[in-house]
N, C-alpha and C. Protein backbone atom coordinates (compact mmCIF):
# COMPACT_ATOMS: atom_id res chain seq x y z
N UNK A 1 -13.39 12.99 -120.01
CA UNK A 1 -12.15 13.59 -120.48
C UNK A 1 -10.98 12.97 -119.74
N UNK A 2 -9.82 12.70 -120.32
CA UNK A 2 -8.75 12.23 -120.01
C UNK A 2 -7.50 13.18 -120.09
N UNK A 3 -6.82 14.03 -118.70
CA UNK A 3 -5.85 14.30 -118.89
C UNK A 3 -4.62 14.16 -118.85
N UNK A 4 -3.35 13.85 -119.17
CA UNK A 4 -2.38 13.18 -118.88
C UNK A 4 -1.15 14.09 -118.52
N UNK A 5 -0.40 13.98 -117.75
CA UNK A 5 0.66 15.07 -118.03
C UNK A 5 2.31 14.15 -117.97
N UNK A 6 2.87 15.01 -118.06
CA UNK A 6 4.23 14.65 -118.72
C UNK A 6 5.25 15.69 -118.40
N UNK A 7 5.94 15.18 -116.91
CA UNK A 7 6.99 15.63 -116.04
C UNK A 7 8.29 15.64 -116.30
N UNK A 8 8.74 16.55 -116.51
CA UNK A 8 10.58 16.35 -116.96
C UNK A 8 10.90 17.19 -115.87
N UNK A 9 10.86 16.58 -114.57
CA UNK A 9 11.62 17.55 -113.56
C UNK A 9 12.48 16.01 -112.72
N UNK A 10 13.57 16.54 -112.06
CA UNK A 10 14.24 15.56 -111.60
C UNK A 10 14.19 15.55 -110.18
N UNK A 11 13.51 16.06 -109.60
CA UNK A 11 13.16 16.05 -108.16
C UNK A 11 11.29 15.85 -107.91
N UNK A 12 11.32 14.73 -107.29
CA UNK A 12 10.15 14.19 -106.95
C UNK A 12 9.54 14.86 -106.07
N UNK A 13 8.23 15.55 -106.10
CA UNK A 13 7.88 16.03 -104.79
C UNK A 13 8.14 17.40 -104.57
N UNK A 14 8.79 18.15 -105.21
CA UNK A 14 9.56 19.13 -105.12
C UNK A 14 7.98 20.22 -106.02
N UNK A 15 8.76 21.50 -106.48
CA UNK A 15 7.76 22.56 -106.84
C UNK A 15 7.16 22.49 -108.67
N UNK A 16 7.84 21.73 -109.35
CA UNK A 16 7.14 21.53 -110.59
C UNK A 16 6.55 20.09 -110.51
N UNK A 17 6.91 19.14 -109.90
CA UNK A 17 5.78 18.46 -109.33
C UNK A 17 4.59 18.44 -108.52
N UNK A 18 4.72 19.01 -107.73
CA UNK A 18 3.49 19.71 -106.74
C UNK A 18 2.49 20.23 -107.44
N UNK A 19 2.89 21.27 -108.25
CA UNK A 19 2.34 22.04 -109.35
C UNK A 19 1.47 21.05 -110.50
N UNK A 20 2.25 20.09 -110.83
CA UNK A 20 1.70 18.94 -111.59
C UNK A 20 0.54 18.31 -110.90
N UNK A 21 0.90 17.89 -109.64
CA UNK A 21 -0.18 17.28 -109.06
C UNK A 21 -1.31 18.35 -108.60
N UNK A 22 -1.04 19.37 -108.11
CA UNK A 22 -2.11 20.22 -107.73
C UNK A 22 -3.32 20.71 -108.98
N UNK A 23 -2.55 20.39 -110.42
CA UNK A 23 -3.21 21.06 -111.43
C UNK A 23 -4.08 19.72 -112.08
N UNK A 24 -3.70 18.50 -112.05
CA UNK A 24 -4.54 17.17 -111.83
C UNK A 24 -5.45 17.40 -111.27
N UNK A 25 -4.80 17.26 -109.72
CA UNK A 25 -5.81 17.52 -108.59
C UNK A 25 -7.52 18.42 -108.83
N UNK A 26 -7.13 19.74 -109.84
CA UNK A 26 -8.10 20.68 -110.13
C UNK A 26 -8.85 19.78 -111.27
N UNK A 27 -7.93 19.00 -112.23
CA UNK A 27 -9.16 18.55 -113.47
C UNK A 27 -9.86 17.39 -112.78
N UNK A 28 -9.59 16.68 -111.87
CA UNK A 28 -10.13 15.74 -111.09
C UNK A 28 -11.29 16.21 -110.52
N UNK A 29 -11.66 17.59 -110.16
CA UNK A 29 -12.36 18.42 -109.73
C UNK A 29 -13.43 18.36 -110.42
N UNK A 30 -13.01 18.58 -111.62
CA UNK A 30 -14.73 18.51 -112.56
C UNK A 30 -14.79 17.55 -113.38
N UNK A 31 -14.07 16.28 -112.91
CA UNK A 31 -15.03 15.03 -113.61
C UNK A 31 -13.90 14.36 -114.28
N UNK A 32 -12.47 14.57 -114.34
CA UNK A 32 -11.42 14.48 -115.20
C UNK A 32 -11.12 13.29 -114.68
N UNK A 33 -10.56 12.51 -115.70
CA UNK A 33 -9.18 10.97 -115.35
C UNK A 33 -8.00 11.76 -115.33
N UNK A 34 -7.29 11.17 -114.94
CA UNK A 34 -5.99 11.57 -114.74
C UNK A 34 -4.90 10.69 -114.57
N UNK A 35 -3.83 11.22 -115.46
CA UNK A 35 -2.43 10.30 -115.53
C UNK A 35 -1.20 11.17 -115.27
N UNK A 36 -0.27 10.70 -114.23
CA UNK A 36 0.87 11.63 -114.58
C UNK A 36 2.17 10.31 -114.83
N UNK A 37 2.64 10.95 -115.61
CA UNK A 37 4.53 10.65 -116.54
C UNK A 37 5.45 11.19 -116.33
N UNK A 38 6.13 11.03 -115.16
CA UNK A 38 7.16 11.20 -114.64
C UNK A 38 8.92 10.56 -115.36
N UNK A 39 9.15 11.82 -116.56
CA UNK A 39 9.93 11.03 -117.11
C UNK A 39 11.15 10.42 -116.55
N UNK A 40 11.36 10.90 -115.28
CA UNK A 40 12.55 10.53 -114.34
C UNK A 40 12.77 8.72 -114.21
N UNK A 41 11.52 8.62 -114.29
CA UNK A 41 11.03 6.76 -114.33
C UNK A 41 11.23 6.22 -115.24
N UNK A 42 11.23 6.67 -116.37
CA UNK A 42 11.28 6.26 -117.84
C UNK A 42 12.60 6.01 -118.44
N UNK A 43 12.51 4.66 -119.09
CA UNK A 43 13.65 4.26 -120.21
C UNK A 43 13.32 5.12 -121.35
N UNK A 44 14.07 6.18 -121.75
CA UNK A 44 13.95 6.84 -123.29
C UNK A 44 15.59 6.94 -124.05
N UNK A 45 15.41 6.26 -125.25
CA UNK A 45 16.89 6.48 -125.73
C UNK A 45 17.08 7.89 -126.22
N UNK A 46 18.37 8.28 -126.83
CA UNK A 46 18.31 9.32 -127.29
C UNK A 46 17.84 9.24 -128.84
N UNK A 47 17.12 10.07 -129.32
CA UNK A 47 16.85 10.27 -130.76
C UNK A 47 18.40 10.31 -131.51
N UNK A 48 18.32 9.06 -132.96
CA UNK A 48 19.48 9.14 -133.79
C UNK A 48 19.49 10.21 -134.55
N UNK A 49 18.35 10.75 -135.23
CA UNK A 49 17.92 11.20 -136.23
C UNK A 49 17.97 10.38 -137.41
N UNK A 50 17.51 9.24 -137.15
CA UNK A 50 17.68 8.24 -138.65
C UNK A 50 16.50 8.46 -139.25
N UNK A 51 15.37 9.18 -138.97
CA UNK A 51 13.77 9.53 -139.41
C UNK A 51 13.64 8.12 -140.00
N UNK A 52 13.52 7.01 -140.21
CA UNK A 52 12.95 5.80 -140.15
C UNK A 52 11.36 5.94 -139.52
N UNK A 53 11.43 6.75 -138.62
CA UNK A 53 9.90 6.71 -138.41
C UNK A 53 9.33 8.23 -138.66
N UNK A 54 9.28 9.26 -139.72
CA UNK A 54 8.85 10.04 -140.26
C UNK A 54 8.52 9.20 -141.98
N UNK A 55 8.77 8.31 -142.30
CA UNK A 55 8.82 8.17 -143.70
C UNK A 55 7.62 7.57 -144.30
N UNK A 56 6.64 6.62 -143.63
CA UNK A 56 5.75 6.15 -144.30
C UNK A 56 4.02 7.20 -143.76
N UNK A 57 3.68 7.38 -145.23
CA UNK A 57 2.62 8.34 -145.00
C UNK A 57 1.46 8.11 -144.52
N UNK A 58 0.54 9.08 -144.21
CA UNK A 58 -0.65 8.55 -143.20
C UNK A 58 -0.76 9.62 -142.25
N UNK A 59 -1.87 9.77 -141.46
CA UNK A 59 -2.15 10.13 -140.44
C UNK A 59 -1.87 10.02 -138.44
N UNK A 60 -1.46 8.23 -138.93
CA UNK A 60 -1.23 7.89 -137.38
C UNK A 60 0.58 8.31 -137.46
N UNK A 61 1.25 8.07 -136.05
CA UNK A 61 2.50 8.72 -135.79
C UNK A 61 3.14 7.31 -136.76
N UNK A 62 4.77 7.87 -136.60
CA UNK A 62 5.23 6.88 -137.34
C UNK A 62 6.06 5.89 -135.95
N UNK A 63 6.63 4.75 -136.43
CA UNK A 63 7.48 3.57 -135.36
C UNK A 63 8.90 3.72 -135.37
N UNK A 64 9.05 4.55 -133.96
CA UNK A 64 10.79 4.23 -133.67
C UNK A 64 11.06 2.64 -133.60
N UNK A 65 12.22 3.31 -134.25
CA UNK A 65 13.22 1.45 -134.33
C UNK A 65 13.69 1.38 -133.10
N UNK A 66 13.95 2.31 -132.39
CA UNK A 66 14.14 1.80 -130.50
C UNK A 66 13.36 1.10 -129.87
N UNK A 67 13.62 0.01 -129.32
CA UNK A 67 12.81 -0.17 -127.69
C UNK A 67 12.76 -0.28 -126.71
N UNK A 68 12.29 1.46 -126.25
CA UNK A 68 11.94 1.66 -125.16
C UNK A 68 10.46 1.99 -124.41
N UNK A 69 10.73 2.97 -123.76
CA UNK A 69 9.49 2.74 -122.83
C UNK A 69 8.33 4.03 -123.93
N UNK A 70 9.37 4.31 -124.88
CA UNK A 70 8.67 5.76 -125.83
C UNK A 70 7.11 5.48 -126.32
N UNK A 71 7.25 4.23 -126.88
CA UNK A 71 6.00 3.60 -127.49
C UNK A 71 4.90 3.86 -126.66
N UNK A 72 4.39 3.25 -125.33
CA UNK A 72 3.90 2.97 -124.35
C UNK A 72 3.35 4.38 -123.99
N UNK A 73 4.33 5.40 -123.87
CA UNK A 73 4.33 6.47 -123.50
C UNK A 73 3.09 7.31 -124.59
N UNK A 74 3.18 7.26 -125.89
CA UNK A 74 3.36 7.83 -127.06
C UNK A 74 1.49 6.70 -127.17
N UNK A 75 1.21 5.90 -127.03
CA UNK A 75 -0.13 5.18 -126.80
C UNK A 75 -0.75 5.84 -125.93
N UNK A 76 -0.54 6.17 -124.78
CA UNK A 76 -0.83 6.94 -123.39
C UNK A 76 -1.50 8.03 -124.08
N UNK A 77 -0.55 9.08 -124.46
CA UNK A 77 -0.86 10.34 -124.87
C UNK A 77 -1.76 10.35 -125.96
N UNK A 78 -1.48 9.49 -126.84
CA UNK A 78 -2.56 10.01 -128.24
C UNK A 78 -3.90 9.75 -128.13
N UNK A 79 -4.08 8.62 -126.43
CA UNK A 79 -5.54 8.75 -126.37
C UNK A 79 -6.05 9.51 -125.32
N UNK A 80 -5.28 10.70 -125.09
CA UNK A 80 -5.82 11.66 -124.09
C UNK A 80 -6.65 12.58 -124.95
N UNK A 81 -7.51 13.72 -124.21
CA UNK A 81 -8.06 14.78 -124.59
C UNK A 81 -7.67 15.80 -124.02
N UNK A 82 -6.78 15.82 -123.35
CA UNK A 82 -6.20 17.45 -123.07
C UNK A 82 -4.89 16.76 -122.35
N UNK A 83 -3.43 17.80 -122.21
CA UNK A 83 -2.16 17.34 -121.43
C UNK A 83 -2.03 18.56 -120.59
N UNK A 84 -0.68 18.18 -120.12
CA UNK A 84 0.02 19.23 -119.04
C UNK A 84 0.89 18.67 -119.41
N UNK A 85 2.33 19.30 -120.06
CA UNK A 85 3.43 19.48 -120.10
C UNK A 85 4.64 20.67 -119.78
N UNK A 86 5.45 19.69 -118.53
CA UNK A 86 5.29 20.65 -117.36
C UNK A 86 7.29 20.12 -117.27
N UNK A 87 7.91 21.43 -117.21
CA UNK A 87 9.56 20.95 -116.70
C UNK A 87 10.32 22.31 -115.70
N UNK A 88 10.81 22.42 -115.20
CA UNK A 88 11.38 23.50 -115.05
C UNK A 88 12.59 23.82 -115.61
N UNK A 89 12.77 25.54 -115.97
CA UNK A 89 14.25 25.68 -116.81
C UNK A 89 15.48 25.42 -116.23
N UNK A 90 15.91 24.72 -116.81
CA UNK A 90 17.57 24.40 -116.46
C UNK A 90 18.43 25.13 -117.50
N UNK A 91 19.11 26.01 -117.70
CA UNK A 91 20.34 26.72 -117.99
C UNK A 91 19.33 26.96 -119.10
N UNK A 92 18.79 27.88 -119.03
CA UNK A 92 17.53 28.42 -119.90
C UNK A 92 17.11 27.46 -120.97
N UNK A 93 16.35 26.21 -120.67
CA UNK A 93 15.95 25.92 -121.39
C UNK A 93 15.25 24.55 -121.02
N UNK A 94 14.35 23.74 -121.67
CA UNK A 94 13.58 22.75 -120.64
C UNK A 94 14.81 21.80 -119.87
N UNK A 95 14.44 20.91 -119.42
CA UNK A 95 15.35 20.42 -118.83
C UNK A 95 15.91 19.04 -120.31
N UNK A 96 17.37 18.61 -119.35
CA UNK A 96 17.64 17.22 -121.00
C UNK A 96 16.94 16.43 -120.69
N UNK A 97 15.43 15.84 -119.77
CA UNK A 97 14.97 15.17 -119.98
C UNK A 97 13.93 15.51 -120.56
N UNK A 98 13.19 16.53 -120.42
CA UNK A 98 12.25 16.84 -121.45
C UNK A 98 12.80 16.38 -122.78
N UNK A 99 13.79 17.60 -122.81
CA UNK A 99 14.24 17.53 -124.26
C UNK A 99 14.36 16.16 -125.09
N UNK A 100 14.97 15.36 -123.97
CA UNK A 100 14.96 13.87 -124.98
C UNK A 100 13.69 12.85 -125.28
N UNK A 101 12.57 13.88 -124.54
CA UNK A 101 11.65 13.14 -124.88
C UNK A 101 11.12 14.03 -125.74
N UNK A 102 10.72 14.65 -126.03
CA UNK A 102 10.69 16.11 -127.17
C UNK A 102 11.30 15.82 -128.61
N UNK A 103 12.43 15.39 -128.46
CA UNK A 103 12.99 14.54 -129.96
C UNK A 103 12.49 13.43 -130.52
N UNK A 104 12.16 12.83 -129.37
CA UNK A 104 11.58 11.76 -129.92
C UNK A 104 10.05 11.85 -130.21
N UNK A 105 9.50 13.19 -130.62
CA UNK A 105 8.12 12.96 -131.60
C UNK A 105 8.25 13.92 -132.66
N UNK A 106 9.71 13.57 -133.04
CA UNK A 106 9.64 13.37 -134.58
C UNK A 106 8.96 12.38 -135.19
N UNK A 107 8.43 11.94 -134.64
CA UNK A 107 7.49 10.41 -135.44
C UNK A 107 5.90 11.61 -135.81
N UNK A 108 6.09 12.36 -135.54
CA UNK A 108 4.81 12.67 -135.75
C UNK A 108 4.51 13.99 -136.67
N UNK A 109 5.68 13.86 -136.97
CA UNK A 109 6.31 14.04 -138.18
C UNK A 109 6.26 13.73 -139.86
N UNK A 110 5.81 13.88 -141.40
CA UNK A 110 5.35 12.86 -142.09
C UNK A 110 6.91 13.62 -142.99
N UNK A 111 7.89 12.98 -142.86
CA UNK A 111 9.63 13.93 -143.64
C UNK A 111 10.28 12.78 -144.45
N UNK A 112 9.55 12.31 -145.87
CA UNK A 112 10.80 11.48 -146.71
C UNK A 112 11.38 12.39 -146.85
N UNK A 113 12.77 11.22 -147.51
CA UNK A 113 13.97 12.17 -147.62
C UNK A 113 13.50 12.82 -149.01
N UNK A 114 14.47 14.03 -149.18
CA UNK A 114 13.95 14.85 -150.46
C UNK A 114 12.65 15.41 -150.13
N UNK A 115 12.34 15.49 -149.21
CA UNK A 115 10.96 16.71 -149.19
C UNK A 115 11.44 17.54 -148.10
N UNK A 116 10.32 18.29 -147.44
CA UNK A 116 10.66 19.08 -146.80
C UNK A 116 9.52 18.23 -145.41
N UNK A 117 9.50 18.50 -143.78
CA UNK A 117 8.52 17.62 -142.76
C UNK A 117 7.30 18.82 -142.75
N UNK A 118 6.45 17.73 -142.89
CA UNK A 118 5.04 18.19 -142.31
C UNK A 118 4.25 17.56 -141.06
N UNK A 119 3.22 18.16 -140.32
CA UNK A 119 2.98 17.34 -139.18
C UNK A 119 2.35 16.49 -139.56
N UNK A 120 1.66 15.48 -139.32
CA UNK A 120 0.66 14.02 -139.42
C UNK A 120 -0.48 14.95 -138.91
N UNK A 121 -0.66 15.62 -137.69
CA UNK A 121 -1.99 16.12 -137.06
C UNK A 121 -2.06 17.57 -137.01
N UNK A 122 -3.39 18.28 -137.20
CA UNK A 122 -3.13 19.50 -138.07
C UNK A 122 -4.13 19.73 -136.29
N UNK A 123 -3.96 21.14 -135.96
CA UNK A 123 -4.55 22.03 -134.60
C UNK A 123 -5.26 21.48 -134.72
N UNK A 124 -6.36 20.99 -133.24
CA UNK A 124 -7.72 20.36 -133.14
C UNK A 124 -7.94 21.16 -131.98
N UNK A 125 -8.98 20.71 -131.39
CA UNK A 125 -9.65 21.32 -130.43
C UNK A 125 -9.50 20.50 -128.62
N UNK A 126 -7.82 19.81 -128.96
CA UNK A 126 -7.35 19.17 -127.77
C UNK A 126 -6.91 20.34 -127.13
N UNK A 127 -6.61 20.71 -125.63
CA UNK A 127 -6.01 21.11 -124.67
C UNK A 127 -5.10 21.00 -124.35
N UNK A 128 -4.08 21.97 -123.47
CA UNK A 128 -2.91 21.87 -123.19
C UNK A 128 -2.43 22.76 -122.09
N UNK A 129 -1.66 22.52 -120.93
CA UNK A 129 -1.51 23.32 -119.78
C UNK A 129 0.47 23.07 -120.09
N UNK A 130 0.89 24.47 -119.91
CA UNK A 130 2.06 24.59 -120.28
C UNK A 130 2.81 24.94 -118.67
N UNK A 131 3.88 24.02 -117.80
CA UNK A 131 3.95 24.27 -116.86
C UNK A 131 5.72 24.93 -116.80
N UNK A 132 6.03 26.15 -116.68
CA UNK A 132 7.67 25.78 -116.04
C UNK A 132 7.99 26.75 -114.81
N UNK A 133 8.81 26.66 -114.44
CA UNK A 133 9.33 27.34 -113.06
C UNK A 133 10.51 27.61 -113.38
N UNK A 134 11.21 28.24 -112.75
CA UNK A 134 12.48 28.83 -112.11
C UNK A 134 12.53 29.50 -110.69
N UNK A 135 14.53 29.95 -110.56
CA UNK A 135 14.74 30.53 -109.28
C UNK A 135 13.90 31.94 -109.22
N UNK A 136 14.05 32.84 -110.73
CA UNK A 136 13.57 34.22 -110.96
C UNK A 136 12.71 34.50 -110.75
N UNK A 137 12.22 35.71 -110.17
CA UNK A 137 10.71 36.23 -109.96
C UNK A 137 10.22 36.11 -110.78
N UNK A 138 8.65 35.96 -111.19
CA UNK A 138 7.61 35.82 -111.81
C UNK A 138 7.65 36.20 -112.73
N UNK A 139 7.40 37.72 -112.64
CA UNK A 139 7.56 39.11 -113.58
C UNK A 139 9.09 39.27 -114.60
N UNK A 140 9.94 38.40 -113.96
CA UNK A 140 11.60 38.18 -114.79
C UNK A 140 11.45 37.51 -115.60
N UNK A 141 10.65 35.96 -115.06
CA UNK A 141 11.07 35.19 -115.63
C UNK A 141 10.04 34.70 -117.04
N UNK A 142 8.76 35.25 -116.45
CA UNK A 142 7.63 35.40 -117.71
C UNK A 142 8.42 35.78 -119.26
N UNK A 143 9.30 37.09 -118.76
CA UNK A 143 9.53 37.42 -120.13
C UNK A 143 11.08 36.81 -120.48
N UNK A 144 12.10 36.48 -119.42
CA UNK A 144 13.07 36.07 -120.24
C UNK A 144 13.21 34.56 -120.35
N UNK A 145 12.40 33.83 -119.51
CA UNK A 145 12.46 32.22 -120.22
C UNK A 145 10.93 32.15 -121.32
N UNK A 146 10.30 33.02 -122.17
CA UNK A 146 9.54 32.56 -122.42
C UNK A 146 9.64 31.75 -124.02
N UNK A 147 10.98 31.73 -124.36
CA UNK A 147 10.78 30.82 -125.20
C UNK A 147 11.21 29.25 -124.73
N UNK A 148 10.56 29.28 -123.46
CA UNK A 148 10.75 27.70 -122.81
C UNK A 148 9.35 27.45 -123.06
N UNK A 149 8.35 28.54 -123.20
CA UNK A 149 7.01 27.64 -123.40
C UNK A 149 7.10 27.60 -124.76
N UNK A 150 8.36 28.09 -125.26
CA UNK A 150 7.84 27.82 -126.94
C UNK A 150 8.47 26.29 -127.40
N UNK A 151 9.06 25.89 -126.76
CA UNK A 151 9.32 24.67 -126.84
C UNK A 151 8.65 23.56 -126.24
N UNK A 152 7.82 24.37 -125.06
CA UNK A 152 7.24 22.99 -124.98
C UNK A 152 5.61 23.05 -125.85
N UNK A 153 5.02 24.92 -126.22
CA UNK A 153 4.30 24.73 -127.59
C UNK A 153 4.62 24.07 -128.54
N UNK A 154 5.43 23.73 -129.00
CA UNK A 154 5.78 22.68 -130.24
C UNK A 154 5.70 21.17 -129.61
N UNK A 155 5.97 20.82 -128.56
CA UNK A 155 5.60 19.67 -128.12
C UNK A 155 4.08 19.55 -127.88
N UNK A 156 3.61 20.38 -127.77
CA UNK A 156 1.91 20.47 -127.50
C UNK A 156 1.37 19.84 -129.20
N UNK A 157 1.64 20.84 -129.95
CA UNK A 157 1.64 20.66 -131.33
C UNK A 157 1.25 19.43 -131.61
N UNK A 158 2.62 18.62 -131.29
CA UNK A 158 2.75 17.23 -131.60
C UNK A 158 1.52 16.61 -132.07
N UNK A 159 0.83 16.63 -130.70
CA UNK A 159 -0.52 16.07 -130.52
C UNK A 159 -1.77 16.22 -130.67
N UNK A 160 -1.48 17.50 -131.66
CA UNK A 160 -2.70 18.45 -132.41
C UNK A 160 -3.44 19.30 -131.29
N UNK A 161 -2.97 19.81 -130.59
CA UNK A 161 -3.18 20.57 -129.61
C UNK A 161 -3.85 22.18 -130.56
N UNK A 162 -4.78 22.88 -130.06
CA UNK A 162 -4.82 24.02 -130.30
C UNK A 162 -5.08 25.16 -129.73
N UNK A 163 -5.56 24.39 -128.48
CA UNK A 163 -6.02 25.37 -127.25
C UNK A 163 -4.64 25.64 -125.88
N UNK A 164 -4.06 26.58 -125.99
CA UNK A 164 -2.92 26.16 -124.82
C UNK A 164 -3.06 27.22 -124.09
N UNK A 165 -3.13 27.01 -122.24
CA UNK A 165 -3.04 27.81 -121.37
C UNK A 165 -1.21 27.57 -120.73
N UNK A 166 -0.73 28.55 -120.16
CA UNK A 166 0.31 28.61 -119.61
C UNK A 166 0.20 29.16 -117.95
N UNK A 167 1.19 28.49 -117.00
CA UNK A 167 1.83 28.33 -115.58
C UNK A 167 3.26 29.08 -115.51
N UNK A 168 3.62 29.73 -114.83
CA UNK A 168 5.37 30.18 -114.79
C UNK A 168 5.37 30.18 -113.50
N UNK A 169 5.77 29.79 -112.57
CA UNK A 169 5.88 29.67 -111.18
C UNK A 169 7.82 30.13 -110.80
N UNK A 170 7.28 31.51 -110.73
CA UNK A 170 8.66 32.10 -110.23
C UNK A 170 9.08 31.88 -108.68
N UNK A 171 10.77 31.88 -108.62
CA UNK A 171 11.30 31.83 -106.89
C UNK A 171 11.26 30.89 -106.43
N UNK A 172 11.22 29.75 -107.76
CA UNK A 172 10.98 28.04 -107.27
C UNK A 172 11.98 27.47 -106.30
N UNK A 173 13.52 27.78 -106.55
CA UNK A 173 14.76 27.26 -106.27
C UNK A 173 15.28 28.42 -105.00
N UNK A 174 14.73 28.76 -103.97
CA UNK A 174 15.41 29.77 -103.30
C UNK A 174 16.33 29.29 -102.10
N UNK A 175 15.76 27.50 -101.66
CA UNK A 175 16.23 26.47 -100.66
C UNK A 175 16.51 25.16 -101.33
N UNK A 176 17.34 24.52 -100.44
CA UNK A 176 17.33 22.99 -100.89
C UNK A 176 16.01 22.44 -100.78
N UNK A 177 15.60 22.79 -100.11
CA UNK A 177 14.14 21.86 -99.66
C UNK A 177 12.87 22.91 -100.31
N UNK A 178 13.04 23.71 -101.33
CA UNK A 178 12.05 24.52 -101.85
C UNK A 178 10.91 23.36 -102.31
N UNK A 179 9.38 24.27 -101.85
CA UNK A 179 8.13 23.88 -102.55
C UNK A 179 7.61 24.85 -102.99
N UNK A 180 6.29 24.35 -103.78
CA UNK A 180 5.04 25.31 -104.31
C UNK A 180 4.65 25.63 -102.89
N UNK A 181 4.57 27.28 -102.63
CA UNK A 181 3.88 27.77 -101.84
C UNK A 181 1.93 27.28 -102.31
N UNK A 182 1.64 27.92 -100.63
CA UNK A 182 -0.21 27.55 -101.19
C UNK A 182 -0.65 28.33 -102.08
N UNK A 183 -0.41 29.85 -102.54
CA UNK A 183 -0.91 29.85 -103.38
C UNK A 183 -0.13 29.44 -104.76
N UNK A 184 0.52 29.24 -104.78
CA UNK A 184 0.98 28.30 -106.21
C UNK A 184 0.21 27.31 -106.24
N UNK A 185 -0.08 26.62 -105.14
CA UNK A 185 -0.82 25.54 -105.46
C UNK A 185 -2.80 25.55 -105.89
N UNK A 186 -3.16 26.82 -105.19
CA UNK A 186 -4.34 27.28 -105.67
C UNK A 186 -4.16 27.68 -106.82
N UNK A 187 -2.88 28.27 -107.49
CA UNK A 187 -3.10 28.93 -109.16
C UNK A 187 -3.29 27.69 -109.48
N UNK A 188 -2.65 26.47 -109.73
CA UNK A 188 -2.16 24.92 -110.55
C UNK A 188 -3.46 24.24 -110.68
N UNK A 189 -4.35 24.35 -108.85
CA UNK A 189 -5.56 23.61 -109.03
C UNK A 189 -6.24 24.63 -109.85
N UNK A 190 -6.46 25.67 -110.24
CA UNK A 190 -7.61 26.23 -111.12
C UNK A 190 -7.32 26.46 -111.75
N UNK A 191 -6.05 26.58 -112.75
CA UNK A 191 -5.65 25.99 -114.26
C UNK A 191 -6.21 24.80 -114.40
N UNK A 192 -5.84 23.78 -113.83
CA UNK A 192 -5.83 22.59 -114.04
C UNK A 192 -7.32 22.59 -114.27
N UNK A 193 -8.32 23.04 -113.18
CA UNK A 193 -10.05 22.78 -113.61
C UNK A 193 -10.13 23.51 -115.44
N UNK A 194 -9.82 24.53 -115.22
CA UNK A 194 -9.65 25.29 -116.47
C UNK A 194 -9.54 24.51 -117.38
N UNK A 195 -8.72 23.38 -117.35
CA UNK A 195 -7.92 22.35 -118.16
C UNK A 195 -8.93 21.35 -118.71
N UNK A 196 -9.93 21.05 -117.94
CA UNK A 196 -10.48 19.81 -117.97
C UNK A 196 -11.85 20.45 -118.08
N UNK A 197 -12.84 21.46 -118.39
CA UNK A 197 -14.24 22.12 -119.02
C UNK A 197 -13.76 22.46 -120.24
């Protein structure tokens, strides 16, 4: 099994990375590969909305007319068997680097003009670990950011995902120098095994 995950946090090292790596760390545990995508590293343009790559039909994703690092990225992922897509909320909502990578799988997408979009990949039996954090306690923030996992459920989607577990790691931001406490990092590693059986 191959899991890959896909970081939209802008601090390296910090508590939604830790979390990333600690929850690797767990699928590594029972036998897992592992990749992490740190979009902070990444060339991604912004989506035009020209759907040029929603239009020709089929099953596989369709080809942005950009080139950037999206492609590469977008090869990575479609030959995984389970992800972690993981950001923390910024002004309630994933962060703009998620997000701009989030637009860009409209390719996976099948939308001529004059119809209405359907996906290319219908629920399968791929995996998915849904990661976000904030400053708010646990118990706050479960229920008032939770349509941040609904956005990054639709990014799960993408990839025909049908199985999705979720992470909320409250009280992330309380210092400049804030981390995942240890047990945050014991929840992340046994999601993460979770992730990868």
């Amino acid at each position: 099994m191959k899991v890959v995950a896909v970081v939209g946090t802008y601090r390296k090292g910090k508590t939604m990375d830790t979390a990333v790596d600690e929850a690797l760390a767990g699928a590594r545990e029972v036998g897992a590969e592992t990749e992490k995508i740190l979009l902070i590293d990444k060339h991604i343009e912004f989506c035009t909305n020209c759907r040029a790559c929603t239009q020709a039909a089929g099953p596989e994703r369709g080809r942005c007319v950009m080139r950037d690092d999206m492609d590469a990225i977008l090869d990575t992922l479609d030959a995984a068997d389970a992800y972690i897509f993981a950001s923390p909320v910024n002004f309630y909502s994933v962060t703009a680097l998620m997000k701009r990578f989030i637009e860009r799988l409209v390719c996976y997408g099948y939308w001529p003009w004059g119809t209405y979009p359907r996906m290319r990949l219908k629920k399968g039996r791929k995996k998915a670990l849904l990661i976000t954090s904030s400053a708010c306690p646990a118990f706050i923030g479960r229920v008032a950011f939770r349509h941040v996992f609904g956005v990054l459920k639709a990014c799960a989607q993408c990839f025909g995902v049908g199985r999705i577990k979720k992470l909320y790691i409250g009280t992330a931001a309380l210092t400049p120098d804030s981390s995942l406490n240890d047990s945050g990092k014991r929840c992340a590693r046994a999601v993460g095994r979770k992730l990868a059986v």
